[in-house]
N, C-alpha and C. Protein backbone atom coordinates (compact mmCIF):
# COMPACT_ATOMS: atom_id res chain seq x y z
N UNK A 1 -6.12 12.93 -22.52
CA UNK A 1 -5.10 11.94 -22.32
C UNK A 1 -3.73 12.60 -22.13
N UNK A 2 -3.19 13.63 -22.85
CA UNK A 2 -2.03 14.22 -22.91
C UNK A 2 -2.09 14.70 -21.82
N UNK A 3 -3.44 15.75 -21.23
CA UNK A 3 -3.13 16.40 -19.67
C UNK A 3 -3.33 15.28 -18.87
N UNK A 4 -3.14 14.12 -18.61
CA UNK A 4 -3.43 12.99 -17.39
C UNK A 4 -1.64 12.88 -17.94
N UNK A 5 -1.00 12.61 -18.70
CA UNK A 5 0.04 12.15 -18.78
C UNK A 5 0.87 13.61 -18.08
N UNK A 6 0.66 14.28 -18.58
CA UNK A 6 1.51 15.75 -18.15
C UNK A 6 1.39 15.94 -16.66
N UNK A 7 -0.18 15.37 -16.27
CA UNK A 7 -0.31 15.14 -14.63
C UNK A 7 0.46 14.22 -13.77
N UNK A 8 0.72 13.41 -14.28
CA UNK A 8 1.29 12.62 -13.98
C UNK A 8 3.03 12.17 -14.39
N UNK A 9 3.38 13.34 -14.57
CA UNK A 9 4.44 13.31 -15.06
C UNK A 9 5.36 13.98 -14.18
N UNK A 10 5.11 14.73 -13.08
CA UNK A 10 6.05 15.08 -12.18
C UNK A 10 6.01 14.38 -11.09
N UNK A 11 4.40 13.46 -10.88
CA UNK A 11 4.53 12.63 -9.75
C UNK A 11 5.26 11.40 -9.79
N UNK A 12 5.48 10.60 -11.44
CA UNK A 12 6.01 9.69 -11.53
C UNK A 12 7.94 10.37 -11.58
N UNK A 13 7.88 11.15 -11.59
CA UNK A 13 9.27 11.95 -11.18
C UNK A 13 9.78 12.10 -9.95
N UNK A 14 9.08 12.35 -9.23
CA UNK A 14 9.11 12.25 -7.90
C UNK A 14 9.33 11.03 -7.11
N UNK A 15 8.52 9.85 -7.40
CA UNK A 15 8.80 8.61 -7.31
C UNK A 15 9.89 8.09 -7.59
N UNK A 16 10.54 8.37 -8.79
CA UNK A 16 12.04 8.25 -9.84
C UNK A 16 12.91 8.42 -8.75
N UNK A 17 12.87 9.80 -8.28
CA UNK A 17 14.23 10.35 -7.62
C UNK A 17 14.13 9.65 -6.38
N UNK A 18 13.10 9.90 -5.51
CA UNK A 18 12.74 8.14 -4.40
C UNK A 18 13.12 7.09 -4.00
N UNK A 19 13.00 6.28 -5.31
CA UNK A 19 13.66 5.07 -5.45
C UNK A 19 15.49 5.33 -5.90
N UNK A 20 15.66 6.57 -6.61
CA UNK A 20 16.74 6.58 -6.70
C UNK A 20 17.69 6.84 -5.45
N UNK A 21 17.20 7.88 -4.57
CA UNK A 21 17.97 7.77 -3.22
C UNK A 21 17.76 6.88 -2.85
N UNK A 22 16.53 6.10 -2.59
CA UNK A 22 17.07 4.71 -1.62
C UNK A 22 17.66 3.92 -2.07
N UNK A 23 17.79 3.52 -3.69
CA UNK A 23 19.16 2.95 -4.31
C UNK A 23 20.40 3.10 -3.98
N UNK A 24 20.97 4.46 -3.47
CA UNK A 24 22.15 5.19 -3.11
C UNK A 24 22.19 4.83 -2.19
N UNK A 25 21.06 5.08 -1.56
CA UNK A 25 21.17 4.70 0.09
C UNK A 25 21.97 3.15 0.56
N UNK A 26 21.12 2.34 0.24
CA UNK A 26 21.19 0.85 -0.08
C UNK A 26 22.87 0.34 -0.44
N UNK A 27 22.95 0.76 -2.02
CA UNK A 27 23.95 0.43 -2.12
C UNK A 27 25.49 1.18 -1.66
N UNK A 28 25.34 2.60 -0.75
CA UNK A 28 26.25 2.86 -0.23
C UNK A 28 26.56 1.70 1.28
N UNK A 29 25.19 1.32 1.78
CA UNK A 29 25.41 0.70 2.88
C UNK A 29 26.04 -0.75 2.40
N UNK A 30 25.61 -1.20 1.63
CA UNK A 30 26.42 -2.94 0.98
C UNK A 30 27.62 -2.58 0.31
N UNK A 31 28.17 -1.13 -0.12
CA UNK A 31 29.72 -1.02 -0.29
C UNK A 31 30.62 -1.11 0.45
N UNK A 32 30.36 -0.20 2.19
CA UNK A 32 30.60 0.06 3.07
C UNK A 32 31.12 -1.23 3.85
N UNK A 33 29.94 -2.19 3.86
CA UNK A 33 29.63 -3.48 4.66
C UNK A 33 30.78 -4.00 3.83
N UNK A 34 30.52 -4.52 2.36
CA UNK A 34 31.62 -5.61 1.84
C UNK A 34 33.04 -4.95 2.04
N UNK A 35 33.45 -3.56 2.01
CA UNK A 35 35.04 -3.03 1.79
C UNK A 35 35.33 -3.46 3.45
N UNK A 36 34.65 -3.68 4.45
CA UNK A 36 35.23 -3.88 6.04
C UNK A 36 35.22 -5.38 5.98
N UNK A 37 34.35 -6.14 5.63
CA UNK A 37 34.78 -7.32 5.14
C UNK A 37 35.45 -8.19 4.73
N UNK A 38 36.06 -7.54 3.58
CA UNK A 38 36.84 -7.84 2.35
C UNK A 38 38.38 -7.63 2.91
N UNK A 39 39.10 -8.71 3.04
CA UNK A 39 40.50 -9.29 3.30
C UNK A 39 41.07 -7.92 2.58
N UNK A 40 40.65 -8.20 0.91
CA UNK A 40 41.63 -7.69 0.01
C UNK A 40 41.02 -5.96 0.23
N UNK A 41 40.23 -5.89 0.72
CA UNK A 41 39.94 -4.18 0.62
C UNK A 41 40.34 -3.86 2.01
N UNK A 42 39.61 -3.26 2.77
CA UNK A 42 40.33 -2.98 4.11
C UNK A 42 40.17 -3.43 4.93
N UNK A 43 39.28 -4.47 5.26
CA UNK A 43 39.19 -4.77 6.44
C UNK A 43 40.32 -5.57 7.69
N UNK A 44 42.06 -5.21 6.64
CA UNK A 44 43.06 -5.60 7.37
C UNK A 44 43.65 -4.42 8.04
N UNK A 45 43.31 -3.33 7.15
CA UNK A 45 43.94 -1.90 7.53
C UNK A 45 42.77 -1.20 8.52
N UNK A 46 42.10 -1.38 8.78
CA UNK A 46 41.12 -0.95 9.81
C UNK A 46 41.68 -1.28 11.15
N UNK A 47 41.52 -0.75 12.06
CA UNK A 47 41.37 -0.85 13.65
C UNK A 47 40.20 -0.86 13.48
N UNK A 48 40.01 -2.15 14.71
CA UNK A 48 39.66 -2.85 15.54
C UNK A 48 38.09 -1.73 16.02
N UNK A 49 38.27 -0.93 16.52
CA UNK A 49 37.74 0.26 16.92
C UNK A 49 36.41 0.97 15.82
N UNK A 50 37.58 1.47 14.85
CA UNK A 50 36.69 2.01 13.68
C UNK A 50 36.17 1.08 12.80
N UNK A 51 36.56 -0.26 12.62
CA UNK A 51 35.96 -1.18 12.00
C UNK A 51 34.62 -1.61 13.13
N UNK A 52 34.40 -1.47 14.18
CA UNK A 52 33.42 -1.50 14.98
C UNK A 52 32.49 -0.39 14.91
N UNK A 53 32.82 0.52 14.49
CA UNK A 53 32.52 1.70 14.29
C UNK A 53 31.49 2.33 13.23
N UNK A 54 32.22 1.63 12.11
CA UNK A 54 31.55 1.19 10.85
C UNK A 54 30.24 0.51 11.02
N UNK A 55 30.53 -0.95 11.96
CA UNK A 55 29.85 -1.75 11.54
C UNK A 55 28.56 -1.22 12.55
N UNK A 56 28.39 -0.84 13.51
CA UNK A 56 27.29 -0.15 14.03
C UNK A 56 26.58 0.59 13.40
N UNK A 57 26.99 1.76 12.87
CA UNK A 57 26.49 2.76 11.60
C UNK A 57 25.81 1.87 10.51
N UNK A 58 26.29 0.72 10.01
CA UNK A 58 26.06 0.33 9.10
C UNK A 58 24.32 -0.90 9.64
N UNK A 59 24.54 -1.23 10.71
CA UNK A 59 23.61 -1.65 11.23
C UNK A 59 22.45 -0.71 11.54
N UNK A 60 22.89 0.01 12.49
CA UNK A 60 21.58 1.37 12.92
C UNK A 60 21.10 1.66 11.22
N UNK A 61 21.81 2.00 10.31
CA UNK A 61 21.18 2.73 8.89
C UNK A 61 20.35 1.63 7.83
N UNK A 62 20.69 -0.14 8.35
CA UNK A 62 20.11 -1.14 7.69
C UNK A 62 18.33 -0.96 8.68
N UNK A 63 18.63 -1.03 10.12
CA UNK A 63 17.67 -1.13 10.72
C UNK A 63 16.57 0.14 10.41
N UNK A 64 17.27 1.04 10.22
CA UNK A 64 16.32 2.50 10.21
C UNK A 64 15.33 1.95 8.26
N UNK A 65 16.74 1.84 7.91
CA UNK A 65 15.85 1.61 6.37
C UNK A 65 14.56 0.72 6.54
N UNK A 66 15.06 -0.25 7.07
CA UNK A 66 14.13 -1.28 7.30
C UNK A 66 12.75 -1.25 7.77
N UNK A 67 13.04 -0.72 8.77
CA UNK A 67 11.72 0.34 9.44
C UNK A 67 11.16 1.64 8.35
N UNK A 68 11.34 1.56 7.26
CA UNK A 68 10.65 3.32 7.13
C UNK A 68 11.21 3.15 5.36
N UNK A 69 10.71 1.87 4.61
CA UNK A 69 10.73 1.98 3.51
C UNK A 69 9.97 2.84 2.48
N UNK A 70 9.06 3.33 3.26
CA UNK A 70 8.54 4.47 2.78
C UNK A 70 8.50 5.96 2.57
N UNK A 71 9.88 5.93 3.08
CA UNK A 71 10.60 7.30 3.55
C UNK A 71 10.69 8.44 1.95
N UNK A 72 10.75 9.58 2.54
CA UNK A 72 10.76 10.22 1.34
C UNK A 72 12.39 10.62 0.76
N UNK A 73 12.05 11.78 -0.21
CA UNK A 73 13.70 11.25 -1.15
C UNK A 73 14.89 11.85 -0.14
N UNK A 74 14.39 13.00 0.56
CA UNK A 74 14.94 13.95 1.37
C UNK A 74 15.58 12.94 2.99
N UNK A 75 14.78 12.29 3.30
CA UNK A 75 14.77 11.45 4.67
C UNK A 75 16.08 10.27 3.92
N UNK A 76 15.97 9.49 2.89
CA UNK A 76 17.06 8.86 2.30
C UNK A 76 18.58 9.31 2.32
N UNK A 77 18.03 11.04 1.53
CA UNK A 77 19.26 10.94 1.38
C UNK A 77 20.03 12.24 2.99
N UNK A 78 18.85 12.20 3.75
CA UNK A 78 19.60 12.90 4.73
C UNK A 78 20.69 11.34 5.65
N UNK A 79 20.08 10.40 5.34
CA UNK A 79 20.62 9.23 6.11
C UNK A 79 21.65 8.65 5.63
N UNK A 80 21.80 8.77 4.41
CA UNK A 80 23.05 8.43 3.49
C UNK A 80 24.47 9.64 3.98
N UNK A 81 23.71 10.62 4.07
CA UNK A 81 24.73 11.49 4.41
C UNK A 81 25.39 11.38 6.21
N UNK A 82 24.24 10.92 6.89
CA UNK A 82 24.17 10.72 7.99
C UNK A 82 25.50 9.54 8.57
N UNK A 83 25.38 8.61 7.79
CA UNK A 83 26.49 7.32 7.33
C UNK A 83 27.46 7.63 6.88
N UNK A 84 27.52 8.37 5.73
CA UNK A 84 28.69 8.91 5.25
C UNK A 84 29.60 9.68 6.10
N UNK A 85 28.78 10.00 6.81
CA UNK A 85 29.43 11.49 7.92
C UNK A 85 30.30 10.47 9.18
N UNK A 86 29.97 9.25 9.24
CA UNK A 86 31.12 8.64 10.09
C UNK A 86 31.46 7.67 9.52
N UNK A 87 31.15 6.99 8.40
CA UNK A 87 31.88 5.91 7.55
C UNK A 87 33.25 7.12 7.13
N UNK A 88 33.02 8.09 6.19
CA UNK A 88 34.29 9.00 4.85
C UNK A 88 35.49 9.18 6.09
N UNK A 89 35.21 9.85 7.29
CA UNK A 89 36.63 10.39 7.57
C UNK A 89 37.52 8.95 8.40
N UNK A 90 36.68 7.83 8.51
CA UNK A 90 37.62 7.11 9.13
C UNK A 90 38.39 5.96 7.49
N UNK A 91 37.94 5.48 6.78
CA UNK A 91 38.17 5.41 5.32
C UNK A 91 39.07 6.68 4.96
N UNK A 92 39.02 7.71 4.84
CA UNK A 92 39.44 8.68 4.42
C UNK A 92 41.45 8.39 5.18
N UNK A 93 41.23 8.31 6.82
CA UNK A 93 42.30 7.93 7.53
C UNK A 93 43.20 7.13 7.23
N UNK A 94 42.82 5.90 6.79
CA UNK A 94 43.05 4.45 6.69
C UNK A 94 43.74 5.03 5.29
N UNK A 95 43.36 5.65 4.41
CA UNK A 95 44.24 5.54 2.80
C UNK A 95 45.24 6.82 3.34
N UNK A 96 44.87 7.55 4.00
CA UNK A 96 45.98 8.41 4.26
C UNK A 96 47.13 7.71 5.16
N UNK A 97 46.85 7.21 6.21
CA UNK A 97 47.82 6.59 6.87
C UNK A 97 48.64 5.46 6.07
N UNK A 98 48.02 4.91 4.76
CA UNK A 98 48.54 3.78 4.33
C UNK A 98 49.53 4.92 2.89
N UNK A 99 49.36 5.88 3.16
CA UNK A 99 49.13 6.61 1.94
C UNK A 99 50.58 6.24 0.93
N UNK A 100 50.39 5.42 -0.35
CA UNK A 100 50.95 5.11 -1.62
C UNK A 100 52.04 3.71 -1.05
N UNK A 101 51.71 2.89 0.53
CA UNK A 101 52.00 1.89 0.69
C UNK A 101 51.98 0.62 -0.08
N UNK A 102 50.74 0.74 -0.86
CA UNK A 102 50.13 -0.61 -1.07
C UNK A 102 50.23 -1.00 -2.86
N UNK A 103 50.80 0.18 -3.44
CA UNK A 103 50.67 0.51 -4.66
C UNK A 103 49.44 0.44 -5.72
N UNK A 104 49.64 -0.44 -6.54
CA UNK A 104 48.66 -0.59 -7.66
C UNK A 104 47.22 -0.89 -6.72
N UNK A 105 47.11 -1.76 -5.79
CA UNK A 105 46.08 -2.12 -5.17
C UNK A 105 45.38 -1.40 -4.12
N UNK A 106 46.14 -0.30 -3.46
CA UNK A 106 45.29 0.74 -2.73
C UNK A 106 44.65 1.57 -4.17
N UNK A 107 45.48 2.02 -5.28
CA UNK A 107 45.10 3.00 -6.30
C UNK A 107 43.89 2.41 -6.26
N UNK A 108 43.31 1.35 -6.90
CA UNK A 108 42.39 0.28 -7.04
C UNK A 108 40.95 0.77 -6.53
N UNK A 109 41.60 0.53 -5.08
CA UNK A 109 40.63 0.43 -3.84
C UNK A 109 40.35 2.07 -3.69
N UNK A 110 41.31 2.55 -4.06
CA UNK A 110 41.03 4.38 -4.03
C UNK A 110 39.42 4.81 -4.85
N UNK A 111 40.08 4.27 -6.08
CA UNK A 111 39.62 4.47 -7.16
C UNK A 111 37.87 3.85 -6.60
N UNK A 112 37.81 2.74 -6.32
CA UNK A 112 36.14 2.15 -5.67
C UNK A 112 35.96 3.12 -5.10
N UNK A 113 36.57 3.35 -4.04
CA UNK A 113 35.76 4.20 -3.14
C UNK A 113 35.55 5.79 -3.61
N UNK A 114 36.34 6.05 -4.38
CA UNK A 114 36.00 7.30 -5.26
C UNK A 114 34.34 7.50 -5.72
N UNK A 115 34.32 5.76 -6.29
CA UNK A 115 32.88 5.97 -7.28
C UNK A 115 31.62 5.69 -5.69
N UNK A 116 31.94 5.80 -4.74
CA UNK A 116 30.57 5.95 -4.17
C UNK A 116 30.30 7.46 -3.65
């Protein structure tokens, strides 16, 4: 019994980290989606352009998930990074160009986007 558990103890690990990237995955894409959305987050300080920009990325990476829920932890989180890699520098722009405009409420919004 102890060696079936010990057997099974790196595969249910494996699974763990799995579900944990596609958690990341997931909920980086519904952070992304609601902050371009959201009046009060940026979706006033965005152009037109990169808020289009976003929202493609954010579509292609819903559709890919969608297709390939079975993906492994590596394929997750290469796609998260994949998103990230044209969601961060235009976000990244937008607080720099606004940079210490908005006061307490960019800090705020800094601070969210810090934690993804």
């Amino acid at each position: 019994m102890i060696q079936d558990s010990e057997k099974f103890a790196d595969e249910d690990k494996a699974i763990k980290e799995k579900i944990d990237a596609r958690n990341s995955f997931e909920n980086y894409i519904y952070q992304m989606k609601s902050s371009i959305e959201d009046k009060d987050k940026l979706a006033e300080k965005l152009a037109d352009d990169d808020k289009s920009t976003i929202k493609d990325a954010i579509t292609d990476a819903q559709d890919w998930l969608n297709a390939n829920q079975d993906a492994d932890k590596e394929q997750f989180e290469d796609q998260l990074k994949e998103l990230q890699s044209v969601c961060d520098p235009i976000i990244a722009k937008v607080y720099q160009n606004n940079g210490g405009q908005g006061g307490a409420a960019d800090d705020e919004e800094q601070e969210e986007y810090d934690d993804l």
